[in-house]
C-alpha atoms as a PDB file:
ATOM      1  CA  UNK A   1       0.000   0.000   0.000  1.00  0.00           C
ATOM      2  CA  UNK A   2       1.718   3.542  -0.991  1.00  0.00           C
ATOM      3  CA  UNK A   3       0.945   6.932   0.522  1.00  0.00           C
ATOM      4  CA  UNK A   4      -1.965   7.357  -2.173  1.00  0.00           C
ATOM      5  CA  UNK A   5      -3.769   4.568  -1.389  1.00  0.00           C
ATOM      6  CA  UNK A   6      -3.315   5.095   2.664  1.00  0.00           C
ATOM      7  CA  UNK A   7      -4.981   8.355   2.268  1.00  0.00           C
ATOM      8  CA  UNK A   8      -7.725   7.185  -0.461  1.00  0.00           C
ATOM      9  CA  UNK A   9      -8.270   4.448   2.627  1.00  0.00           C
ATOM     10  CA  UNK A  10      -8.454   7.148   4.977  1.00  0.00           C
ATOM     11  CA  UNK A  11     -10.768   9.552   3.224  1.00  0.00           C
ATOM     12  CA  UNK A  12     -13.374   6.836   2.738  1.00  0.00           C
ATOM     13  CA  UNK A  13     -13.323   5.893   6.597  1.00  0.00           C
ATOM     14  CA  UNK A  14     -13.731   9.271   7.464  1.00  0.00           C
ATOM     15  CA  UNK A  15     -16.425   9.956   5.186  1.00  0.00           C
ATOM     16  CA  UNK A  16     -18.171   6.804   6.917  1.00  0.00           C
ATOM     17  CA  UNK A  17     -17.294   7.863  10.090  1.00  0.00           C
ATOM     18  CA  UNK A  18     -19.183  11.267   9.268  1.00  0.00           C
ATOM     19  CA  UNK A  19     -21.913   9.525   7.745  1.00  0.00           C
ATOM     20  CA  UNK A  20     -22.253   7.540  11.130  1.00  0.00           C
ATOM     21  CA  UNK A  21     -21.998  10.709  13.250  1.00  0.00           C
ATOM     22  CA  UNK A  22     -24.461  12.327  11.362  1.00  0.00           C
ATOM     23  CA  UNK A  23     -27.444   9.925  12.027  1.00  0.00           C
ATOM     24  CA  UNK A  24     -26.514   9.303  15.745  1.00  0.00           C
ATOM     25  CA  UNK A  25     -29.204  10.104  17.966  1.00  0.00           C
ATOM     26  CA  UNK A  26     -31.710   9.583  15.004  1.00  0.00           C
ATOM     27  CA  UNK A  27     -34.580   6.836  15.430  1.00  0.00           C
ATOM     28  CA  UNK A  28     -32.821   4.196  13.330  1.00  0.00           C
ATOM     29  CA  UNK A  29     -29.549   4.471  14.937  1.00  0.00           C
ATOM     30  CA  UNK A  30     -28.507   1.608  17.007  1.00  0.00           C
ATOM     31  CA  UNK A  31     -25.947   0.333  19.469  1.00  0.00           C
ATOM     32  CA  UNK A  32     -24.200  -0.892  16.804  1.00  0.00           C
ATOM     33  CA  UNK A  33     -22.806   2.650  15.237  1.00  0.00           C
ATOM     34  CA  UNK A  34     -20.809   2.978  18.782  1.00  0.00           C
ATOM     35  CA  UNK A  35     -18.785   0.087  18.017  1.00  0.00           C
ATOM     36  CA  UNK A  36     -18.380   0.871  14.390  1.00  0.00           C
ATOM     37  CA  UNK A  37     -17.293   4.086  15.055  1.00  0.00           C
ATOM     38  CA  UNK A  38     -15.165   2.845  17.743  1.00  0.00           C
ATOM     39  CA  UNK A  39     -13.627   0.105  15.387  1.00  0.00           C
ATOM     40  CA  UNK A  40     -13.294   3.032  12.335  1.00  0.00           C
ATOM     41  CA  UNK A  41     -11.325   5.723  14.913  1.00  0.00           C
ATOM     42  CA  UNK A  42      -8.965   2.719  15.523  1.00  0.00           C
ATOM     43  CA  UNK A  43      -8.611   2.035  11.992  1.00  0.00           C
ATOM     44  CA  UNK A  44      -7.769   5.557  11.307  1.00  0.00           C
ATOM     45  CA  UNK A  45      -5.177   5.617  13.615  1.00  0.00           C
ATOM     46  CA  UNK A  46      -3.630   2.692  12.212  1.00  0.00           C
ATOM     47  CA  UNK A  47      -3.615   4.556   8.690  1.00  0.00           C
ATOM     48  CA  UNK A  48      -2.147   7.329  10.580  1.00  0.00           C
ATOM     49  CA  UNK A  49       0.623   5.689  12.173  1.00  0.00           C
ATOM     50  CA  UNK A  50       1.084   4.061   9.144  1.00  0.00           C
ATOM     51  CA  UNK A  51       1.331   7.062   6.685  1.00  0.00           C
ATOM     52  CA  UNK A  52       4.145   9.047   9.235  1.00  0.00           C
ATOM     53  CA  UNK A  53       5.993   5.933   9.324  1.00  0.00           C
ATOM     54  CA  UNK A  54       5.888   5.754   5.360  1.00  0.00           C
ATOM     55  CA  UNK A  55       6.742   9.764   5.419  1.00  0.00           C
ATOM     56  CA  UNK A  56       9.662   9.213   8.374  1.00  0.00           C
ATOM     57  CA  UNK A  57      11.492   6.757   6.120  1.00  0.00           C
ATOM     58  CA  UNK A  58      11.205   8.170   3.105  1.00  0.00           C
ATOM     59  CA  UNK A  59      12.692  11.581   4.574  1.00  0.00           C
ATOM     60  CA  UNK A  60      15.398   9.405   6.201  1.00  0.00           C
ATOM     61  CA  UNK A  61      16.606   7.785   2.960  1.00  0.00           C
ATOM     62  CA  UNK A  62      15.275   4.497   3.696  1.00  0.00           C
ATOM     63  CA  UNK A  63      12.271   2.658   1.758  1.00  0.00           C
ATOM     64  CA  UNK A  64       8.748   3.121   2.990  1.00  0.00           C
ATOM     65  CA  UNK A  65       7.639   0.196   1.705  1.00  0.00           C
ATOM     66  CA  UNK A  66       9.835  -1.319   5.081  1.00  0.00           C
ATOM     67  CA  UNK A  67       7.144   0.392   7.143  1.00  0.00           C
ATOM     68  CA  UNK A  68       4.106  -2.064   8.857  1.00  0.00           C
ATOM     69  CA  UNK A  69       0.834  -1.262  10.292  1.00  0.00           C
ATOM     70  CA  UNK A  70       1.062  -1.341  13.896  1.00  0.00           C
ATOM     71  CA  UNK A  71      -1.307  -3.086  16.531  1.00  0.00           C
ATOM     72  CA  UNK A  72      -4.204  -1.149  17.544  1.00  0.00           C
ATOM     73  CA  UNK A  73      -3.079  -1.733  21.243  1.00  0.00           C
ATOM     74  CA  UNK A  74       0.011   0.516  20.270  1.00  0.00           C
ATOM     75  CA  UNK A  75      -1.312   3.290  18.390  1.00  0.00           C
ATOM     76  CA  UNK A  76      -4.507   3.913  20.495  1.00  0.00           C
ATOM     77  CA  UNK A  77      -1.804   4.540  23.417  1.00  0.00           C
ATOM     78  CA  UNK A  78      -0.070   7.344  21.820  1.00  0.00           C
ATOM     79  CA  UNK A  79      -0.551  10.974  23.029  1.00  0.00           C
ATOM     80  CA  UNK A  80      -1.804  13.375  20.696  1.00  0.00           C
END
């Protein structure tokens, strides 16, 4: 996966996330959007981490393809 297709990845999970967001609270949402939206924010962290490792190698002179998505455990512990 290159940097394109991390942020193509990322756009469309955002634009579901919003789409979730946006009927929360409405009659037909459910218990299930909390744990899809829980499962997308971890998912876009993931494509985060992801696309600075990508970046950080590339500007270091070594070959992004090296980098690997990290466990979810990992990058939901980071500090913003």
């Amino acid at each position: 996966m290159d940097n394109q297709d991390l942020l193509e990845r990322i756009q469309s999970l955002v634009e579901e996330e919003h789409r979730l967001r946006d009927t929360a609270g409405s009659d037909d949402d459910s218990g299930d959007n909390s744990s899809r939206l829980a499962q997308l924010e971890a998912q876009l962290d993931q494509c985060w981490d992801l696309l600075r490792q990508r970046r950080a190698k590339r500007d270091a002179g070594e070959n992004p393809d090296e980098a690997e998505p990290r466990p979810v455990s990992e990058v939901e512990g980071y500090r913003q």
